[in-house]
C-alpha atoms as a PDB file:
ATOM      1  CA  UNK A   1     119.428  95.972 110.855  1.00  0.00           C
ATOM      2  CA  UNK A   2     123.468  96.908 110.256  1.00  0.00           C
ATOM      3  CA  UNK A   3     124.026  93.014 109.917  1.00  0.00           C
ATOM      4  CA  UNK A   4     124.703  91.835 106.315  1.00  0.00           C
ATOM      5  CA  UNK A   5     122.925  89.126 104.773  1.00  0.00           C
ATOM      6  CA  UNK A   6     124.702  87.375 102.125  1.00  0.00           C
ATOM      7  CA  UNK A   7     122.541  86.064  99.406  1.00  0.00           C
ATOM      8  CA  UNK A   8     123.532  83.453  96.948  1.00  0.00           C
ATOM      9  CA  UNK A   9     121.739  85.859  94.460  1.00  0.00           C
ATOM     10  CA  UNK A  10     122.026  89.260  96.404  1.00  0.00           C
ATOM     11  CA  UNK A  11     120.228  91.345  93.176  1.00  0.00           C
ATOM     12  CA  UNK A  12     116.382  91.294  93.576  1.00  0.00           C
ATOM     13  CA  UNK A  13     114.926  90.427  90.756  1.00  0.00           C
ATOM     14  CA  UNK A  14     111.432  91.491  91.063  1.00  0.00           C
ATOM     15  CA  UNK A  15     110.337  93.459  94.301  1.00  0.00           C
ATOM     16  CA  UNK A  16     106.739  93.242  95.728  1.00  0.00           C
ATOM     17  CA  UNK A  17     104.661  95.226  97.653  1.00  0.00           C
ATOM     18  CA  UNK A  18     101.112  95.092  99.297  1.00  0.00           C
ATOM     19  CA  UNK A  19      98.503  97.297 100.378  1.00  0.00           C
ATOM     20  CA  UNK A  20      98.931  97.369 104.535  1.00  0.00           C
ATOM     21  CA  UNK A  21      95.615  95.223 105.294  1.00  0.00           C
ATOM     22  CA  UNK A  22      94.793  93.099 107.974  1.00  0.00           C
ATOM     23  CA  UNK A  23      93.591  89.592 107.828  1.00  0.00           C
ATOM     24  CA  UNK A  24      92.274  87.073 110.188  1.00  0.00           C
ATOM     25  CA  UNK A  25      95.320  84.686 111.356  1.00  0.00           C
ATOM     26  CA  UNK A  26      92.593  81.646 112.158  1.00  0.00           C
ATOM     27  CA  UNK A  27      91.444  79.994 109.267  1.00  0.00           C
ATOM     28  CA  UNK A  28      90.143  76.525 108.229  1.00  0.00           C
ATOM     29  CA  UNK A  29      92.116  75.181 105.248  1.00  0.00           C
ATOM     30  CA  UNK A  30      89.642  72.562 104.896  1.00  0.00           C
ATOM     31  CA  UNK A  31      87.757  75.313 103.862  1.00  0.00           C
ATOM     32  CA  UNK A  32      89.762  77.764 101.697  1.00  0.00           C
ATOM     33  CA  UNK A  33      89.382  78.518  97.982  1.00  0.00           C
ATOM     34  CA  UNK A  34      90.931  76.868  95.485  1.00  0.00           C
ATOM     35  CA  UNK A  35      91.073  79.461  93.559  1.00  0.00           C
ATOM     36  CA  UNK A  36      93.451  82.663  93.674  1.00  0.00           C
ATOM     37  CA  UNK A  37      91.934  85.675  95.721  1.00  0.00           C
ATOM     38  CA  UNK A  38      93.119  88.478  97.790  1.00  0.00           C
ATOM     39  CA  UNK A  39      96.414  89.281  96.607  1.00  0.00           C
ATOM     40  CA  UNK A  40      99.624  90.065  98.729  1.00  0.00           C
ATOM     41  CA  UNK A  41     102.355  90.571  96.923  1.00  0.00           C
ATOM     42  CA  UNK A  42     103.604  89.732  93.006  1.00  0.00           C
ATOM     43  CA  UNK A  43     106.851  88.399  91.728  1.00  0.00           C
ATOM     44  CA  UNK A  44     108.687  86.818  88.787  1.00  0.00           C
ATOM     45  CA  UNK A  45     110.693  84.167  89.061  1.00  0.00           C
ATOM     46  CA  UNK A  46     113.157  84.236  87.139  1.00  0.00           C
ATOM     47  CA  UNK A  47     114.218  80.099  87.075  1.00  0.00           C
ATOM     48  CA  UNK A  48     111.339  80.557  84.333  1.00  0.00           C
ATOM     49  CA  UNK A  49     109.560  83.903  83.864  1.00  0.00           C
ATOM     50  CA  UNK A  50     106.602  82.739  85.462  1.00  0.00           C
ATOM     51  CA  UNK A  51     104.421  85.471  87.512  1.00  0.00           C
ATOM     52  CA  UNK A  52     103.692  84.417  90.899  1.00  0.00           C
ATOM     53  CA  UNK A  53     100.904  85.582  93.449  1.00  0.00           C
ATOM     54  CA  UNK A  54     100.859  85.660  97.343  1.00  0.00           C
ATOM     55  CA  UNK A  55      97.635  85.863  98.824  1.00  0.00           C
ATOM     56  CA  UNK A  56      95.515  85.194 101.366  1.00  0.00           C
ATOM     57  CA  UNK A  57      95.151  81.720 100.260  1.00  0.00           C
ATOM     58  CA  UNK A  58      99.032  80.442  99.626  1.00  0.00           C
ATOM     59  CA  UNK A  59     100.989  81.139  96.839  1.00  0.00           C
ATOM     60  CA  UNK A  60      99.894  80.666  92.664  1.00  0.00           C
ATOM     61  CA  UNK A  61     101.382  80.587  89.552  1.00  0.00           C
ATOM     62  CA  UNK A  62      99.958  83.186  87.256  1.00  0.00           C
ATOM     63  CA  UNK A  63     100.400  81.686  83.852  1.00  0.00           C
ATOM     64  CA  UNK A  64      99.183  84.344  80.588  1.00  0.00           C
ATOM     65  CA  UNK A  65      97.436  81.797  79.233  1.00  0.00           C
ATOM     66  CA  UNK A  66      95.469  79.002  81.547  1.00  0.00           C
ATOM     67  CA  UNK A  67      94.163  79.651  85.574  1.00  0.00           C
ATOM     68  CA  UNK A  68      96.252  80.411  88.831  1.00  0.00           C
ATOM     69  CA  UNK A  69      97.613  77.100  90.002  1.00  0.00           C
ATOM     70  CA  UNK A  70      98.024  77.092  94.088  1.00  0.00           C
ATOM     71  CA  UNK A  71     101.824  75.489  94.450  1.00  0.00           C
ATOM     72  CA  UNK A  72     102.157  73.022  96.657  1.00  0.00           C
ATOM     73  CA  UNK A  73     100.076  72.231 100.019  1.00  0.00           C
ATOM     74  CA  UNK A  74     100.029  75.168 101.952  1.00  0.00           C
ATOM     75  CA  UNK A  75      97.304  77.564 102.286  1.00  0.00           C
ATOM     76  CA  UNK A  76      99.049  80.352 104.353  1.00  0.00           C
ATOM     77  CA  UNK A  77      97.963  83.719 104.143  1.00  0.00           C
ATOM     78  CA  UNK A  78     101.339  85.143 102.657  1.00  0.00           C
ATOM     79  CA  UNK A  79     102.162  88.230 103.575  1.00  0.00           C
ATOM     80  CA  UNK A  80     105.590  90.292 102.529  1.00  0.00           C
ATOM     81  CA  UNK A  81     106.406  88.174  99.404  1.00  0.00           C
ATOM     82  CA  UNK A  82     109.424  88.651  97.560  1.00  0.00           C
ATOM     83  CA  UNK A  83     111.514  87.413  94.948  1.00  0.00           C
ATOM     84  CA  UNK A  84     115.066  86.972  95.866  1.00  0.00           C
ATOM     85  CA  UNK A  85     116.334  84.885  92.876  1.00  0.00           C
ATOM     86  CA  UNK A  86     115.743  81.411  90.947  1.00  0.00           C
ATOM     87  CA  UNK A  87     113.146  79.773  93.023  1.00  0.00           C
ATOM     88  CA  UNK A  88     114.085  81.848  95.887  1.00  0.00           C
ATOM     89  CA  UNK A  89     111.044  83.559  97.881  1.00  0.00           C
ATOM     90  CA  UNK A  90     110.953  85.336 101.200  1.00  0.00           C
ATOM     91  CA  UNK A  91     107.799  86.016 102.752  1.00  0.00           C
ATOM     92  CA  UNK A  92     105.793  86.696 106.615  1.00  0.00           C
ATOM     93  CA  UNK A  93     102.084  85.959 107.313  1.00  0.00           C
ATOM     94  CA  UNK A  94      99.559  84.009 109.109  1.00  0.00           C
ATOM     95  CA  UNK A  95      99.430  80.233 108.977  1.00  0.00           C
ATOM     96  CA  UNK A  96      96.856  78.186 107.921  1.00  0.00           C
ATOM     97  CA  UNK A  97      97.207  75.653 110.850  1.00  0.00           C
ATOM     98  CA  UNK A  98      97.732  78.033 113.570  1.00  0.00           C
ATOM     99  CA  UNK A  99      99.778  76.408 117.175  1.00  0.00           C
ATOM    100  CA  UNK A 100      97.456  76.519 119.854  1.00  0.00           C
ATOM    101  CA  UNK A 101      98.011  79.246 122.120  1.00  0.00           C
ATOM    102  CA  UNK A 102     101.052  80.563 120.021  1.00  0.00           C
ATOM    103  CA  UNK A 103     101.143  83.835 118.218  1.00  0.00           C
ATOM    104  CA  UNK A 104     100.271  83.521 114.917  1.00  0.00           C
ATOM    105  CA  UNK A 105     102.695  85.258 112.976  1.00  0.00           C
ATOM    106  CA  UNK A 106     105.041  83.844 110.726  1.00  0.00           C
ATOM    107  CA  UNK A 107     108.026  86.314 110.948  1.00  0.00           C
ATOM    108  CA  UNK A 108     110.784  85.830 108.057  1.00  0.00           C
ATOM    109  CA  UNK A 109     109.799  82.791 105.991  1.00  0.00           C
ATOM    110  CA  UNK A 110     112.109  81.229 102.467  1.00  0.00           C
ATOM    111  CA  UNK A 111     111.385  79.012 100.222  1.00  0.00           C
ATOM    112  CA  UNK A 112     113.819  77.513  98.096  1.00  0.00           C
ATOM    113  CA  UNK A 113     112.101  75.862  95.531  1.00  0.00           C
ATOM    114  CA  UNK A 114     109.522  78.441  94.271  1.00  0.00           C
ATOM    115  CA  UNK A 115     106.907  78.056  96.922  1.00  0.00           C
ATOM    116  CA  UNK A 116     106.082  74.664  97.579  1.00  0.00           C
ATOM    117  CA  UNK A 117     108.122  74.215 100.932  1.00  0.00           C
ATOM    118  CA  UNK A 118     108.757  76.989 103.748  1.00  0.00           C
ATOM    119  CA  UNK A 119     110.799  78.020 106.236  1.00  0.00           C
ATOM    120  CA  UNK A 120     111.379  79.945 109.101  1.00  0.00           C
ATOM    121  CA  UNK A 121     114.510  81.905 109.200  1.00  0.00           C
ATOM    122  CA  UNK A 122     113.736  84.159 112.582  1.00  0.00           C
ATOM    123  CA  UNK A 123     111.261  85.954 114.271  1.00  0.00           C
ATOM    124  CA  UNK A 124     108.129  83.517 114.837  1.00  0.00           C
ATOM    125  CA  UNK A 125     105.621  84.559 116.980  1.00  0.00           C
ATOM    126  CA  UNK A 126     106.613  88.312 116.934  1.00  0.00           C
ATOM    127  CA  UNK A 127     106.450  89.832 112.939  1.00  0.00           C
ATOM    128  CA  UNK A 128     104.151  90.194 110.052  1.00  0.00           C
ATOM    129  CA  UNK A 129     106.151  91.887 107.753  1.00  0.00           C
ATOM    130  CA  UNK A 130     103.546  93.877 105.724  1.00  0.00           C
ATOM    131  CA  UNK A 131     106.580  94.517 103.556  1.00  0.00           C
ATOM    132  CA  UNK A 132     109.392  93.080 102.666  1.00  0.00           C
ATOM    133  CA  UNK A 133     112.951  94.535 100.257  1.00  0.00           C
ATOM    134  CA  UNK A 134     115.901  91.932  99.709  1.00  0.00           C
ATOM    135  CA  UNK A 135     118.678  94.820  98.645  1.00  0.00           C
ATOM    136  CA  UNK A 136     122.350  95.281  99.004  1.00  0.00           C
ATOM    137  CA  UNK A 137     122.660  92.156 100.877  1.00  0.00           C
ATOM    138  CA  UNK A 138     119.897  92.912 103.306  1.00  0.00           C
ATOM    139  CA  UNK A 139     116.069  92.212 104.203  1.00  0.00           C
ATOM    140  CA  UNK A 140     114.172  95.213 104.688  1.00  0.00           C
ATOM    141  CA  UNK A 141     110.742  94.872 106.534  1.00  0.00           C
ATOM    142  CA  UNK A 142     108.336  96.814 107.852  1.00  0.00           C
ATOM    143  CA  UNK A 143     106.388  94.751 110.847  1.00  0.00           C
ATOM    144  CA  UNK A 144     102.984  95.528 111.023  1.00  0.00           C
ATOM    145  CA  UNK A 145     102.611  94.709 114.911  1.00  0.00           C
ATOM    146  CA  UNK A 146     105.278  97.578 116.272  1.00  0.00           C
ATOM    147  CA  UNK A 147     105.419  99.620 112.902  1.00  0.00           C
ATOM    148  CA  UNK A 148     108.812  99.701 112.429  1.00  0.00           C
ATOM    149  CA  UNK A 149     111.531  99.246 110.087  1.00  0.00           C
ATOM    150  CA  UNK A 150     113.682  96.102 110.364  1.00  0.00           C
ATOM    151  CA  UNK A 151     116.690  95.477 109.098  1.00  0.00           C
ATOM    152  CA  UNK A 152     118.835  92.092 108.860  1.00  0.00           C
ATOM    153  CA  UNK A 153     121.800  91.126 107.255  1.00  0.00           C
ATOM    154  CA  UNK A 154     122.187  87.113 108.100  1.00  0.00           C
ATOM    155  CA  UNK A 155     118.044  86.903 108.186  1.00  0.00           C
ATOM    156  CA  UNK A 156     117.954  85.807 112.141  1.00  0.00           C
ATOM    157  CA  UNK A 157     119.510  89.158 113.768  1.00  0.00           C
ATOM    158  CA  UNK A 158     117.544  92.383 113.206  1.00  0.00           C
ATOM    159  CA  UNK A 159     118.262  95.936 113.745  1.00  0.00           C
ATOM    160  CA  UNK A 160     114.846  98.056 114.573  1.00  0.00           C
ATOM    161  CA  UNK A 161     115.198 101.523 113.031  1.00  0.00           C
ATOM    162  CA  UNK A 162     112.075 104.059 113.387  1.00  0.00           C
ATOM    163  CA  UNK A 163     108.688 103.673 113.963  1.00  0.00           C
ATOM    164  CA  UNK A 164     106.411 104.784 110.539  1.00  0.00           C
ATOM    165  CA  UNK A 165     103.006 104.388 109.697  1.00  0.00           C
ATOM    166  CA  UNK A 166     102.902 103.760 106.257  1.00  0.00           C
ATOM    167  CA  UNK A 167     101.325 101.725 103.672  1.00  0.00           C
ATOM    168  CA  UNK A 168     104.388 100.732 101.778  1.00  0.00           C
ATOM    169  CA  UNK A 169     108.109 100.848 100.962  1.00  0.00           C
ATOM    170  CA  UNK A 170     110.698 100.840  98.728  1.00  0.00           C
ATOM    171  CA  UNK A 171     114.804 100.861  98.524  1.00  0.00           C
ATOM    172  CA  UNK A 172     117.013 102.439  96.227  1.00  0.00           C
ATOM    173  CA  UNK A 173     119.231 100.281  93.616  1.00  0.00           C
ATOM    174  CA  UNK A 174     121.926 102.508  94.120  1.00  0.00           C
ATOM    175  CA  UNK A 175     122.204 103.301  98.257  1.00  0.00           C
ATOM    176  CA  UNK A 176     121.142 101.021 100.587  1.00  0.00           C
ATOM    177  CA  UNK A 177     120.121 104.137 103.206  1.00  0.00           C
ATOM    178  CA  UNK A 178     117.923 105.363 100.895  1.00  0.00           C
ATOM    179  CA  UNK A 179     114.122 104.295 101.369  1.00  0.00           C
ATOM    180  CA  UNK A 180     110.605 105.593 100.330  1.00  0.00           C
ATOM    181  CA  UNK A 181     107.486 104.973 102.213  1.00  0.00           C
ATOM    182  CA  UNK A 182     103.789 105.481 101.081  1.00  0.00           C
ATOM    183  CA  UNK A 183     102.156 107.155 103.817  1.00  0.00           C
ATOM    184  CA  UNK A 184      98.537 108.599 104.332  1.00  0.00           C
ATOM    185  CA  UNK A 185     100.102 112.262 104.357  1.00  0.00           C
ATOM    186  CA  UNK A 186     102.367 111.100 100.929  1.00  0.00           C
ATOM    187  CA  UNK A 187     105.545 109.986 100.315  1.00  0.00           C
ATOM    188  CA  UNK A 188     108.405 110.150 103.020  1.00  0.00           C
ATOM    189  CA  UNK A 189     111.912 109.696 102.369  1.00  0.00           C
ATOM    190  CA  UNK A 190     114.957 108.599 104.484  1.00  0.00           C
ATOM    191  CA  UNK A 191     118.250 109.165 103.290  1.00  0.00           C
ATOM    192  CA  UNK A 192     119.494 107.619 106.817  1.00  0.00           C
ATOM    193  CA  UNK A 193     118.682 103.614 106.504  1.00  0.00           C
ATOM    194  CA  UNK A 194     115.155 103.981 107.644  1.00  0.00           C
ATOM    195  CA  UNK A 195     116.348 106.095 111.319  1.00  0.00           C
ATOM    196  CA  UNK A 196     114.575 109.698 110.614  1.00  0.00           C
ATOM    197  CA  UNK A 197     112.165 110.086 107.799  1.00  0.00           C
ATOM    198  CA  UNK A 198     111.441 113.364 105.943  1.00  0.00           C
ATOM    199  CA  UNK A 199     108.605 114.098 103.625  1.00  0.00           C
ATOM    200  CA  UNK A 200     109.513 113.580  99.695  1.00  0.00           C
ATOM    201  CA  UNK A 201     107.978 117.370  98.440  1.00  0.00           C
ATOM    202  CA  UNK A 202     105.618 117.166  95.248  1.00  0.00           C
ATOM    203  CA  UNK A 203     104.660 113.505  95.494  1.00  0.00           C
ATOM    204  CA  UNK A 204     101.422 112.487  95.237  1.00  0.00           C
ATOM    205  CA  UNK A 205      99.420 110.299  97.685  1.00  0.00           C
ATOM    206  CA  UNK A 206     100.510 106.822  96.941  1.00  0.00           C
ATOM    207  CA  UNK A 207      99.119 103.344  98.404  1.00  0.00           C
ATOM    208  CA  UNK A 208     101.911 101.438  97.264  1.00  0.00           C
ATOM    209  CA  UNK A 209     105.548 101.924  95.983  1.00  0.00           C
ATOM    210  CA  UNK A 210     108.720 100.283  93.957  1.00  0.00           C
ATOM    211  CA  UNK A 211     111.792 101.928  92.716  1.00  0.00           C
ATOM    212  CA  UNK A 212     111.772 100.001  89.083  1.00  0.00           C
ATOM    213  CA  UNK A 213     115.597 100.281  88.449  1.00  0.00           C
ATOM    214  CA  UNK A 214     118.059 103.445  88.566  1.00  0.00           C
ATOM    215  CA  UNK A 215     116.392 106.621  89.078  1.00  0.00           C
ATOM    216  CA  UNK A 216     112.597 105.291  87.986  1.00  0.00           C
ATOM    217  CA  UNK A 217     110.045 104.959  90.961  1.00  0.00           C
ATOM    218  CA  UNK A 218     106.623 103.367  90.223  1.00  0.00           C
ATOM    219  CA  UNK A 219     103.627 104.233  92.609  1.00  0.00           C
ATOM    220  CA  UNK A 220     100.003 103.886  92.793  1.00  0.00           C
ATOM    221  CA  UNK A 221      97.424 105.538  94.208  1.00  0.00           C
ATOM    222  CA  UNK A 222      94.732 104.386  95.996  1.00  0.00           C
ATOM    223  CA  UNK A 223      92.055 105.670  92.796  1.00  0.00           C
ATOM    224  CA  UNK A 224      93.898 103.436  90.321  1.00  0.00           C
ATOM    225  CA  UNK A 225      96.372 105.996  88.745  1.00  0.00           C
ATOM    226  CA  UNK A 226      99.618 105.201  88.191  1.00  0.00           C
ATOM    227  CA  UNK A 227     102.467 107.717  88.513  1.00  0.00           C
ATOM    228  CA  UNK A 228     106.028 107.474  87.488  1.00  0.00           C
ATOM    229  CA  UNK A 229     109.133 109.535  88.637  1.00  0.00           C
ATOM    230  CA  UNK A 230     111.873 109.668  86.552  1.00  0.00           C
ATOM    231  CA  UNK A 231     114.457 111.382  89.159  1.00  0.00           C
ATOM    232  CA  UNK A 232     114.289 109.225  92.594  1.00  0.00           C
ATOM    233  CA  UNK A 233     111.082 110.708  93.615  1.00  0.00           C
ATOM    234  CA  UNK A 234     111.831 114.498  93.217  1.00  0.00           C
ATOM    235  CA  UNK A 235     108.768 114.578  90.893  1.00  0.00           C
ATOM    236  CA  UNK A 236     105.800 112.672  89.764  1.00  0.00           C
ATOM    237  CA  UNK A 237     104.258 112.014  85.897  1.00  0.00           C
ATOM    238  CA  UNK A 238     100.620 110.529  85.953  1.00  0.00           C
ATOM    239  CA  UNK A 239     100.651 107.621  83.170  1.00  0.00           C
ATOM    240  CA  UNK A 240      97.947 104.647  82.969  1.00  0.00           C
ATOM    241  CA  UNK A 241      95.477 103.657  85.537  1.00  0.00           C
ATOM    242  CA  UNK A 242      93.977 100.570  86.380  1.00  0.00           C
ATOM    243  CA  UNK A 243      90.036  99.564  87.641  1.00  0.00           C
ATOM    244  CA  UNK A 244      89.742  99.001  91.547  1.00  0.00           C
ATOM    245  CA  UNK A 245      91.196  99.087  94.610  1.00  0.00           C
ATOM    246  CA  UNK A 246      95.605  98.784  94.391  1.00  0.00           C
ATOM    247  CA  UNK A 247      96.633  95.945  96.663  1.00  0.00           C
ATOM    248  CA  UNK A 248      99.879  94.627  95.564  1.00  0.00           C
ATOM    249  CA  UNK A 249     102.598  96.234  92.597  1.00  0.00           C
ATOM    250  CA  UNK A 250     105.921  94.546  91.456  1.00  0.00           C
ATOM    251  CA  UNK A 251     107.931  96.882  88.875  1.00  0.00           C
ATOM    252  CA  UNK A 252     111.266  95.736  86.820  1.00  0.00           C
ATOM    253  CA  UNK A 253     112.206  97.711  83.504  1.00  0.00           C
ATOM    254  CA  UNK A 254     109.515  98.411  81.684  1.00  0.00           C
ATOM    255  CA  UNK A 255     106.851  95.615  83.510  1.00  0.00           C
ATOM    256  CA  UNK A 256     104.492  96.680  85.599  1.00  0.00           C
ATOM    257  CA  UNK A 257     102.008  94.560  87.298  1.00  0.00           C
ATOM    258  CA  UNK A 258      99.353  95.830  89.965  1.00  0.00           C
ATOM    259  CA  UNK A 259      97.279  93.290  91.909  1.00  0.00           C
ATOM    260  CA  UNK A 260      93.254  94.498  92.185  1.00  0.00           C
ATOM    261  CA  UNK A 261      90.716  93.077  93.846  1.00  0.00           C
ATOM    262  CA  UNK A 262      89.079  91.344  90.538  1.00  0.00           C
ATOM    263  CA  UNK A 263      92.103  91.215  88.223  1.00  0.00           C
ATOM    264  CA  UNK A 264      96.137  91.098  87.719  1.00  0.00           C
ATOM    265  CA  UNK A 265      97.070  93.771  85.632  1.00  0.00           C
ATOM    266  CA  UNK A 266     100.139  93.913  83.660  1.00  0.00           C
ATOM    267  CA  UNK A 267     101.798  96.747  81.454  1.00  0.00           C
ATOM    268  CA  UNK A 268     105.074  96.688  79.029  1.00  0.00           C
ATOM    269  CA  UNK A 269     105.027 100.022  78.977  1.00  0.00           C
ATOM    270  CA  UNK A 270     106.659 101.349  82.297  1.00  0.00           C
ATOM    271  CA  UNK A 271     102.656 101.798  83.370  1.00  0.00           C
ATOM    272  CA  UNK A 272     101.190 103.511  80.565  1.00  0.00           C
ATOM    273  CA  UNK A 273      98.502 100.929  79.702  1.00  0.00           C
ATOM    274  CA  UNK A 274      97.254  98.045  81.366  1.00  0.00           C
ATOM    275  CA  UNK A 275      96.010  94.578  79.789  1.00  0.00           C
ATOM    276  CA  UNK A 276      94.421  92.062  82.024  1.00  0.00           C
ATOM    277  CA  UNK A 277      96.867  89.626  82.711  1.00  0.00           C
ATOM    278  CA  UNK A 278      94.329  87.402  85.119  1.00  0.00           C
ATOM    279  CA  UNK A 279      90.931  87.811  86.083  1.00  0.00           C
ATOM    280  CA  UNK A 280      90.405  87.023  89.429  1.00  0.00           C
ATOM    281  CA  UNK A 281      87.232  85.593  91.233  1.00  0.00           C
END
């Protein structure tokens, strides 16, 4: 990871993260739901405003005011999903139609026009980034098979920095060697590019993480609450909470929304309150 990638639109717009689970890499698509379950990772596209979902089950639109709508044909289980500009995504995973006999991870995937065709850009066969950052001209990931942070600057050649086992991560606007990782013992920080990690003093236990813009950092914990620092993590303000189990959060400004197991939740208020954007089946 000291390579730079050069993005047509190097600001991310809307960064995504998702709770650490694992999912089967086999699956029928004959089979699959149709409708939107099992959410990855959340991002808004900015072509249009429209909320998207990755999930176990391919990528939706999340529309305020009609159903998810899966785009296009693939039913991949979507892992790492990010926004990277105007019908830009990056994401890792599981396919839905699996090689025979090959590993089934996706590695770095891109889509270029807002989901309905895919890529791979390096690294089949050996990642599934649970996580994935597109800052200061980089990718961040964290692959779930070696637990490690990855870092690439052209999106084929990666630089492995330490080994963490974490739940989640998140990169400073501001200083591209700054990173924040959810752990089970709390918040970690690494002031270093991702190298050593040191634990962030006063934070609370967090399931997943994004640094909103400037100095705000959203988290959530794993009961629902959300907490807000104000000051790059130094300290921690308990705000809104949501019903269920976190499992994906994408923070810009002043919009929140936090992925649960039954519903899409969205706030306007930097996480204060919480209307139901979706329900989800």
């Amino acid at each position: 990871m000291s390579r730079v990638w050069k993005l047509a639109v190097p600001i991310l717009l809307f960064t995504t993260a998702c709770a650490n689970t694992t999912t089967p890499a086999t699956q029928d698509p004959s089979v699959l739901p149709a409708t939107l379950a099992h959410v990855h990772g959340l991002g808004i596209d900015p072509a249009d405003g429209m909320l998207y979902a990755a999930s176990h089950f391919g990528v939706f639109t999340v529309p305020a005011d009609k159903p998810p709508e899966r785009v296009g044909d693939r039913k991949q289980d979507t892992m790492g999903f990010v926004v990277v500009g105007a019908n830009h995504f990056l994401g890792s995973g599981h396919p839905d139609r699996p090689e025979p006999g090959t590993a089934p991870h996706l590695g770095l995937i891109e889509s270029k026009d807002a989901g309905r065709t895919w890529q791979t850009l390096s690294l089949a066969g050996a990642a599934d980034f649970h996580s994935l950052e597109v800052k200061h001209n980089r990718v961040y990931g964290y692959n779930s098979q070696n637990g490690q942070i990855m870092i690439s600057e052209n999106q084929r050649d990666w630089d492995t920095r330490s080994r963490v086992s974490m739940v989640d991560f998140t990169i400073s606007p501001t200083d591209p060697d700054v990173i924040l990782a959810a752990t089970q013992q709390g918040v970690v920080r690494s002031t270093d590019g991702g190298r050593t990690f040191a634990a962030a003093g006063g934070s609370p236990r967090l399931t997943l993480l994004d640094w909103s813009e400037g100095d705000i950092v959203i988290g959530v914990a794993s009961d629902g609450i959300v907490h807000v620092s104000e000051d790059s993590a130094a300290s921690w303000t308990a705000r809104g909470r949501i019903a269920g189990t976190p499992a994906a959060l994408a923070a810009k400004g002043s919009e929140v929304y936090i992925a649960t197991e039954s519903a899409i939740h969205a706030s306007i208020d930097s996480g204060s309150t919480f209307t139901i954007r979706q329900a989800l089946k």
